[in-house]
C-alpha atoms as a PDB file:
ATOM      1  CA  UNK A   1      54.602  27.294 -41.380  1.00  0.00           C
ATOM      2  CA  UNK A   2      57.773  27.672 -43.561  1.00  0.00           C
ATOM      3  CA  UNK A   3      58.126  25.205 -46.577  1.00  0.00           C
ATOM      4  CA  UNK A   4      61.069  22.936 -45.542  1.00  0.00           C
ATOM      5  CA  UNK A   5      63.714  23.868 -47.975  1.00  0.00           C
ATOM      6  CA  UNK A   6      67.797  22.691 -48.507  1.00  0.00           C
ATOM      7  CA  UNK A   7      70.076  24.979 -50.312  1.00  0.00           C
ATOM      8  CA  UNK A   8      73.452  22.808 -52.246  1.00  0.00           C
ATOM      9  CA  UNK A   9      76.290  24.864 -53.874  1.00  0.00           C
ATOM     10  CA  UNK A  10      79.118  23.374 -56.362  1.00  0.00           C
ATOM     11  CA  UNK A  11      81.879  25.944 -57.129  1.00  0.00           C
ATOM     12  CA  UNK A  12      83.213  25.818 -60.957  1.00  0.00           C
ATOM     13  CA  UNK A  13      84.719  28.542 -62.364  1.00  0.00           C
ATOM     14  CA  UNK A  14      84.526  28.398 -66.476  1.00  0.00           C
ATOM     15  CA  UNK A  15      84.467  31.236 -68.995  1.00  0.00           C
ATOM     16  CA  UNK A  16      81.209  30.318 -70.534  1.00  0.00           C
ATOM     17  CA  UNK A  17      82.350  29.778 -73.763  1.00  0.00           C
ATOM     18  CA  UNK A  18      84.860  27.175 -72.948  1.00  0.00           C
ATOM     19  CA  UNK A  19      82.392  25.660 -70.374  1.00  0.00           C
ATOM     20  CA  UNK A  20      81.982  22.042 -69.883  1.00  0.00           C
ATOM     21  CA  UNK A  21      78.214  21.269 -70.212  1.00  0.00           C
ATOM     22  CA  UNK A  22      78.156  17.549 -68.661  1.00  0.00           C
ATOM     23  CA  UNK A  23      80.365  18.738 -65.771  1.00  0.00           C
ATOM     24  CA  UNK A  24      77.387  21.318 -64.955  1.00  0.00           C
ATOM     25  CA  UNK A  25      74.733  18.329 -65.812  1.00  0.00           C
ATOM     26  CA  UNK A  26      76.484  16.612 -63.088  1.00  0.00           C
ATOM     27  CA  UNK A  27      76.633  19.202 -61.007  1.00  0.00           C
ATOM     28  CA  UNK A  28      72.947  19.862 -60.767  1.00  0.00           C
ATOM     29  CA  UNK A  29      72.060  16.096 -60.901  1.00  0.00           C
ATOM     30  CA  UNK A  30      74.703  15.164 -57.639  1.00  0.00           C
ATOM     31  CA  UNK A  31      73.081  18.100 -56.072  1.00  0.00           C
ATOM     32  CA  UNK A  32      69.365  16.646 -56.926  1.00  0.00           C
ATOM     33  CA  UNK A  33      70.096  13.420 -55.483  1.00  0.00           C
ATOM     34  CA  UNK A  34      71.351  14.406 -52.590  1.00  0.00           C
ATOM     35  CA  UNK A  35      68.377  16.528 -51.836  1.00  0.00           C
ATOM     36  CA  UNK A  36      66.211  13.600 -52.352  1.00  0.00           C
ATOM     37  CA  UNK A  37      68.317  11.680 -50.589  1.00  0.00           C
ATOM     38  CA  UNK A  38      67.580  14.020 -47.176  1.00  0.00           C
ATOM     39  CA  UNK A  39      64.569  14.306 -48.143  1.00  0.00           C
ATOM     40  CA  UNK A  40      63.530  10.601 -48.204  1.00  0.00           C
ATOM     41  CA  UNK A  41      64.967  10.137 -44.561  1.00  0.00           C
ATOM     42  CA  UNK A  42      62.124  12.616 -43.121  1.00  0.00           C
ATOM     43  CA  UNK A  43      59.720  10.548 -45.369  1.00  0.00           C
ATOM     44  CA  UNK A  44      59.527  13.132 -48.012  1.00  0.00           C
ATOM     45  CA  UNK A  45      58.054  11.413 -51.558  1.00  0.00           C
ATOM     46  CA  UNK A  46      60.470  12.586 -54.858  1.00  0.00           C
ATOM     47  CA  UNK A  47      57.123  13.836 -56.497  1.00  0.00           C
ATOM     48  CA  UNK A  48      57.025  16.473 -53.514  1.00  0.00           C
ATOM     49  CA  UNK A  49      60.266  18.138 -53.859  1.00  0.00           C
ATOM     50  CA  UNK A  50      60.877  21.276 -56.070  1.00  0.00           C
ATOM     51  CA  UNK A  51      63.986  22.054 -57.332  1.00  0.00           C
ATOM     52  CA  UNK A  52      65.560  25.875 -58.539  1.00  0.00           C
ATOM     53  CA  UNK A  53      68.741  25.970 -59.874  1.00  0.00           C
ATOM     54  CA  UNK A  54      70.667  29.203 -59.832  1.00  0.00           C
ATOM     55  CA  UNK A  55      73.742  30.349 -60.954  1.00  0.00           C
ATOM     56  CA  UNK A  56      76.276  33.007 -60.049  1.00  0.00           C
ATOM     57  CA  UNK A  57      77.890  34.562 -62.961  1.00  0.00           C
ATOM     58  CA  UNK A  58      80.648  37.255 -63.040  1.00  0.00           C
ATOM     59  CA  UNK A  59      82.129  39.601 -66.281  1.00  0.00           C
ATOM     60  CA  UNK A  60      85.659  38.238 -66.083  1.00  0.00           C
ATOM     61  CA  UNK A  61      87.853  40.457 -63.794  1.00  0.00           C
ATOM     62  CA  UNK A  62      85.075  41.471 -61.274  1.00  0.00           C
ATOM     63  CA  UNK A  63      85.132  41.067 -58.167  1.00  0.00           C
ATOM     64  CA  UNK A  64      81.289  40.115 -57.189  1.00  0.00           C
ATOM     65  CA  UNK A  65      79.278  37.626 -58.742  1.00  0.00           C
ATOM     66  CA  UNK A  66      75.469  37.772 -59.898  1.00  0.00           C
ATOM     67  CA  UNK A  67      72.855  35.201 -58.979  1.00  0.00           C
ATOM     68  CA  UNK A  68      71.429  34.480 -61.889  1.00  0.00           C
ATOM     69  CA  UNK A  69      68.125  31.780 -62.478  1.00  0.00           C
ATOM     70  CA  UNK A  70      68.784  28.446 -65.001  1.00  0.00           C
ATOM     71  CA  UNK A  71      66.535  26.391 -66.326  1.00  0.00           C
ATOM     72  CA  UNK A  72      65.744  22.914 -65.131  1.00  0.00           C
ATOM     73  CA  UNK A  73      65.653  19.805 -67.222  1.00  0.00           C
ATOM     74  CA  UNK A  74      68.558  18.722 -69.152  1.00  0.00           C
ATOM     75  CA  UNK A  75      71.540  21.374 -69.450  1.00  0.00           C
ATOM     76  CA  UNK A  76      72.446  22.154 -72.951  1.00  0.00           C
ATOM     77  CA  UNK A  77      74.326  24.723 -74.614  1.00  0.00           C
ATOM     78  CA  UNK A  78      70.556  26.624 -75.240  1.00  0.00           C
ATOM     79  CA  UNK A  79      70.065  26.557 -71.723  1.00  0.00           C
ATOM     80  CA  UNK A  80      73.651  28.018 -70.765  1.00  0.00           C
ATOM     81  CA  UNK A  81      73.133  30.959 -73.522  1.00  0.00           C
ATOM     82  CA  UNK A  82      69.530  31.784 -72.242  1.00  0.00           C
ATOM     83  CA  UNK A  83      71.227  31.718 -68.614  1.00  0.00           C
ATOM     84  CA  UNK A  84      73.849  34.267 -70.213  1.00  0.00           C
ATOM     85  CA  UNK A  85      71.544  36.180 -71.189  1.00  0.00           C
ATOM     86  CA  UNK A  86      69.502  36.340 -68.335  1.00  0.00           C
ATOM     87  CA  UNK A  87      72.971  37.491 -66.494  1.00  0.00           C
ATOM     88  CA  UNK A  88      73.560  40.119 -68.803  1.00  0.00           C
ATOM     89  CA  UNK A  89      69.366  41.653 -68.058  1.00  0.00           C
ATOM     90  CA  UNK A  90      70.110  41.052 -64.268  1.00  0.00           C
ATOM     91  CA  UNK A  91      73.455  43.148 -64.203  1.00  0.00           C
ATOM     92  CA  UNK A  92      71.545  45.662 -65.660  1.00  0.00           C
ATOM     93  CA  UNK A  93      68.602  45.680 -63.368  1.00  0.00           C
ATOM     94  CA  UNK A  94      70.846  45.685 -60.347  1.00  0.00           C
ATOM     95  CA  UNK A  95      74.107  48.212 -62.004  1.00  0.00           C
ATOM     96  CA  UNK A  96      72.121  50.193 -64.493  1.00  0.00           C
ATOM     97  CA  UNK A  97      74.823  48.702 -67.507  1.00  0.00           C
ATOM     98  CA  UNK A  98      76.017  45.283 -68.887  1.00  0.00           C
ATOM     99  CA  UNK A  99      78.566  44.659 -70.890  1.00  0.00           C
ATOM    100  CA  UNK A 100      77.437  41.752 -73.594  1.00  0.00           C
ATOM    101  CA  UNK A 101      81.081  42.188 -75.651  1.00  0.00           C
ATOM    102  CA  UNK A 102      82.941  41.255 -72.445  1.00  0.00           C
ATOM    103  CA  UNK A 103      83.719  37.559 -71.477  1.00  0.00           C
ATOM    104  CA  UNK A 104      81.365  36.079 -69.148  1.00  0.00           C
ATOM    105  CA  UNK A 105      82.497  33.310 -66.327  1.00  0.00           C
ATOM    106  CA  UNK A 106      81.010  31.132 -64.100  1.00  0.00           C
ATOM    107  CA  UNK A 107      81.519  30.432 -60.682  1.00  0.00           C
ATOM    108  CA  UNK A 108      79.215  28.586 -58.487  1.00  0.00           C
ATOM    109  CA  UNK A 109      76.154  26.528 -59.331  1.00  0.00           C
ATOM    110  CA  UNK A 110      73.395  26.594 -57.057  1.00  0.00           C
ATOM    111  CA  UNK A 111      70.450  24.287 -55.650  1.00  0.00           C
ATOM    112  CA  UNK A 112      67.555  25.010 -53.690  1.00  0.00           C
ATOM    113  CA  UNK A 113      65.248  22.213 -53.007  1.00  0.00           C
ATOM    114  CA  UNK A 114      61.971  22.813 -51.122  1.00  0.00           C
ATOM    115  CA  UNK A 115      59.042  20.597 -49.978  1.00  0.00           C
ATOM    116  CA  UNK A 116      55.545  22.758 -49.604  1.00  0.00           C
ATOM    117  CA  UNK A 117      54.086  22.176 -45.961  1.00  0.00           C
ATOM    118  CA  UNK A 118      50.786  20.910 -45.127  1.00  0.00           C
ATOM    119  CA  UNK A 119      48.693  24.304 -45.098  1.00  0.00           C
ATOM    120  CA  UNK A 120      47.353  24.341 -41.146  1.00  0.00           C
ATOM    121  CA  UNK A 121      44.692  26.600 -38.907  1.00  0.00           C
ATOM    122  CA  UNK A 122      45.479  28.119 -35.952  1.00  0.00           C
ATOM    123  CA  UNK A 123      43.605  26.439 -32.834  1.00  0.00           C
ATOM    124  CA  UNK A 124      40.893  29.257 -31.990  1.00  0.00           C
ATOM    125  CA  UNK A 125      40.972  30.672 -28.456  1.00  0.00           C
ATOM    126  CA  UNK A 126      37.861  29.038 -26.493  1.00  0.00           C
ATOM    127  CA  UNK A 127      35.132  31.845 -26.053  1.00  0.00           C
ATOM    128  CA  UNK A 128      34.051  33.545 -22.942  1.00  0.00           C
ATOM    129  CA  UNK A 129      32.172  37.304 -22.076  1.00  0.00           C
ATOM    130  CA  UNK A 130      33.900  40.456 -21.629  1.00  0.00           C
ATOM    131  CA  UNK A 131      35.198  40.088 -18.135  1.00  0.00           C
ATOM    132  CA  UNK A 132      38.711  39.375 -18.141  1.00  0.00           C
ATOM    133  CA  UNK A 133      39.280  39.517 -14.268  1.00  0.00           C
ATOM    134  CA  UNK A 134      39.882  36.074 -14.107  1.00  0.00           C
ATOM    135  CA  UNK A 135      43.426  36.694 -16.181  1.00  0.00           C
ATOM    136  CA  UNK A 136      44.032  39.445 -13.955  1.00  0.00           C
ATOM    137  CA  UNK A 137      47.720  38.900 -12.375  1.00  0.00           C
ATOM    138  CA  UNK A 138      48.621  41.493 -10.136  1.00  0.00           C
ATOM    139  CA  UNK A 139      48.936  45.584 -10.272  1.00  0.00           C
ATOM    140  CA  UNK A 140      52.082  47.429 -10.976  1.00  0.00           C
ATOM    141  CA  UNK A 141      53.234  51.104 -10.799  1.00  0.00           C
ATOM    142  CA  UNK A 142      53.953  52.664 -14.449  1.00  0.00           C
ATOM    143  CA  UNK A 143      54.056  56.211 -15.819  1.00  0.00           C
ATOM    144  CA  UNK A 144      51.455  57.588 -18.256  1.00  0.00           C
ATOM    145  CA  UNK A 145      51.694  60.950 -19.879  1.00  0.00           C
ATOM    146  CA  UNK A 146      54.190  61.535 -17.125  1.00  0.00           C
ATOM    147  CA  UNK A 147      51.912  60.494 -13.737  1.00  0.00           C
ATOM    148  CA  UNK A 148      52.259  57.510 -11.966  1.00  0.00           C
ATOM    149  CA  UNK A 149      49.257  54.948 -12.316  1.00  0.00           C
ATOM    150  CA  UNK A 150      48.305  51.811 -10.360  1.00  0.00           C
ATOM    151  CA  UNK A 151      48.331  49.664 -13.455  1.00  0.00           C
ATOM    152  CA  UNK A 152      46.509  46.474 -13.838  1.00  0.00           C
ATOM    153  CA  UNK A 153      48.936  43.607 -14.911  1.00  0.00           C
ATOM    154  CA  UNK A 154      47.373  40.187 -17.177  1.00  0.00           C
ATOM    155  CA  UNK A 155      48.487  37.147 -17.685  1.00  0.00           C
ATOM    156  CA  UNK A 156      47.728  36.578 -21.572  1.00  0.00           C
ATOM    157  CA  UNK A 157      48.037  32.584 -21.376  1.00  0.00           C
ATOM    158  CA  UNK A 158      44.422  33.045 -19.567  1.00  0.00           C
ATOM    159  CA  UNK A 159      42.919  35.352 -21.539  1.00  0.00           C
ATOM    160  CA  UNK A 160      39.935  34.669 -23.840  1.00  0.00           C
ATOM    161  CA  UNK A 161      38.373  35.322 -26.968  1.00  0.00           C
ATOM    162  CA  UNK A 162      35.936  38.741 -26.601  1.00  0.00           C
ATOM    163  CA  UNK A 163      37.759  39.750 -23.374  1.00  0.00           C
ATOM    164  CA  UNK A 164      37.857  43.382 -23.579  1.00  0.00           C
ATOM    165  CA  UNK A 165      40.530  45.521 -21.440  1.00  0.00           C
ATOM    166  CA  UNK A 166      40.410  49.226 -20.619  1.00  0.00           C
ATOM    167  CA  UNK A 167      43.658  51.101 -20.922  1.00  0.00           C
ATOM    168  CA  UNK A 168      45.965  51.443 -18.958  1.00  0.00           C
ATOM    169  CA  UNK A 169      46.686  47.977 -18.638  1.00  0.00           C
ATOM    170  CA  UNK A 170      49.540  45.820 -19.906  1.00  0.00           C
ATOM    171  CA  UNK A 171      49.377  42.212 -21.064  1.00  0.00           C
ATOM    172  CA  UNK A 172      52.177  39.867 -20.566  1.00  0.00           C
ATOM    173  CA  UNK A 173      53.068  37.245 -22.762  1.00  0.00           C
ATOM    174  CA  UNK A 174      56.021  34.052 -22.942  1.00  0.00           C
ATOM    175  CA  UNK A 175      57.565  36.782 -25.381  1.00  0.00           C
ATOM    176  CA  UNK A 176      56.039  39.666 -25.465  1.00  0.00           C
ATOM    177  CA  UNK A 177      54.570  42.794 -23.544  1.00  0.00           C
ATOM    178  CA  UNK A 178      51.368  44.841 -24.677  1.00  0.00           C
ATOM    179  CA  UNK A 179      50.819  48.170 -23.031  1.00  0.00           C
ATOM    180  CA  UNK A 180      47.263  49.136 -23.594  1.00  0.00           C
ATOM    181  CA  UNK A 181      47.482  53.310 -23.114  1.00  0.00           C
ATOM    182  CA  UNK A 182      44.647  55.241 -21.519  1.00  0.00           C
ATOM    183  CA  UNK A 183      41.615  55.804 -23.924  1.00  0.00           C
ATOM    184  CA  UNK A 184      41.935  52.732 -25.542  1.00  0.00           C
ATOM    185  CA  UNK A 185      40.243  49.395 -25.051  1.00  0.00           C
ATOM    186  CA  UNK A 186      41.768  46.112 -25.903  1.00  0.00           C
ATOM    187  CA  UNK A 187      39.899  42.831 -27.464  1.00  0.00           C
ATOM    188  CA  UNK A 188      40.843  39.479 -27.836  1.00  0.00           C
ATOM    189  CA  UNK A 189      39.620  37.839 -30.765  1.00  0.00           C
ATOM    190  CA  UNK A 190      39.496  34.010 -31.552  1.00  0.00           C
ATOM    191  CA  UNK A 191      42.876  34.061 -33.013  1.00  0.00           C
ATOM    192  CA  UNK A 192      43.998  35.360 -30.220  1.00  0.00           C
ATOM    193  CA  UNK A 193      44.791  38.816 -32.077  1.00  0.00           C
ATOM    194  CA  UNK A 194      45.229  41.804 -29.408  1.00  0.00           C
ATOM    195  CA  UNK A 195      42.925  44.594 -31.485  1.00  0.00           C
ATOM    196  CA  UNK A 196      43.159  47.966 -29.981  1.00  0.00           C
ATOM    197  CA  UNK A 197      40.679  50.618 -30.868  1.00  0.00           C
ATOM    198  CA  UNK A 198      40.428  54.183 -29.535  1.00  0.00           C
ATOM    199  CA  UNK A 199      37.603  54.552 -27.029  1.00  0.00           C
END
């Protein structure tokens, strides 16, 4: 269900005074293509990627960088000093202080490229009644509130929607294990949703 996404990085460390601005176009636009280049082999149109470019800035003499968001488009030097900027807010969101008279340096230019998925439904459980004896694997000793208790065991690849189980009574799954306590009552719903309630 995850968008299908493809993160780049280019390291170049400039103070950002000094910085190159075509090196950094470059940077961003070898770091597009390439994205679209991986892209188009799973049959992924341009139009359908989105791109974020980050950066991850640094007052000169630290030792830890802040990831800091740049605009897309065209880099200019108005898109660097917003980015400074931005770097400067961010510090103090995450350090409580900046320090604007201090040089600022970059370090490594980021990409994340991301195609949105199809958005999907998940395939409703076929109904049935209440009974769910027919899922019904085997019984099994367990301990509730400290006594031992013949325990009913089912198998939850055969369970239906508006099944309903009385506690106790445990539910295996491929990956999981639900233990339904005594006094409450499990239902199945169509998403196949385990919904306990209190009885």
């Amino acid at each position: 269900a995850m968008d299908i996404g493809r993160n780049y990085a280019r390291s170049y460390i400039s103070r950002a005074d000094s910085i190159d601005i075509e090196r950094v176009q470059r940077l961003y636009q070898g770091m597009e293509d390439e994205a679209l280049a991986a892209f188009r082999s799973m049959q992924v149109a341009a139009a359908d990627v989105d791109f974020s470019r980050t950066a991850e800035m640094r007052y000169v003499g630290q030792f830890h960088e802040v990831e800091v968001q740049v605009v897309g488009g065209k880099v200019s030097r108005e898109v660097l000093d917003e980015t400074l900027q931005s770097f400067h807010r961010k510090h103090t969101e995450l350090y409580t202080f900046s320090m604007p008279w201090k040089e600022v340096e970059f370090s490594t230019f980021r990409l994340r490229a991301t195609v949105r998925r199809a958005r999907f439904q998940l395939q409703p459980l076929a109904p049935a009644t209440e009974d769910a004896s027919p899922a019904l694997k085997r019984y099994r000793s367990c301990r509730f509130n400290g006594s031992e208790t013949n325990t009913r065991v089912y198998d939850g690849d055969k369970l239906r929607a508006k099944n309903r189980i009385e506690g106790p009574a445990i539910i295996e799954e491929t990956t999981t294990t639900v233990v339904i306590p005594r006094s409450f009552v499990c239902e199945v719903d169509r998403a196949k949703n385990y919904i306990l309630r209190r009885s």
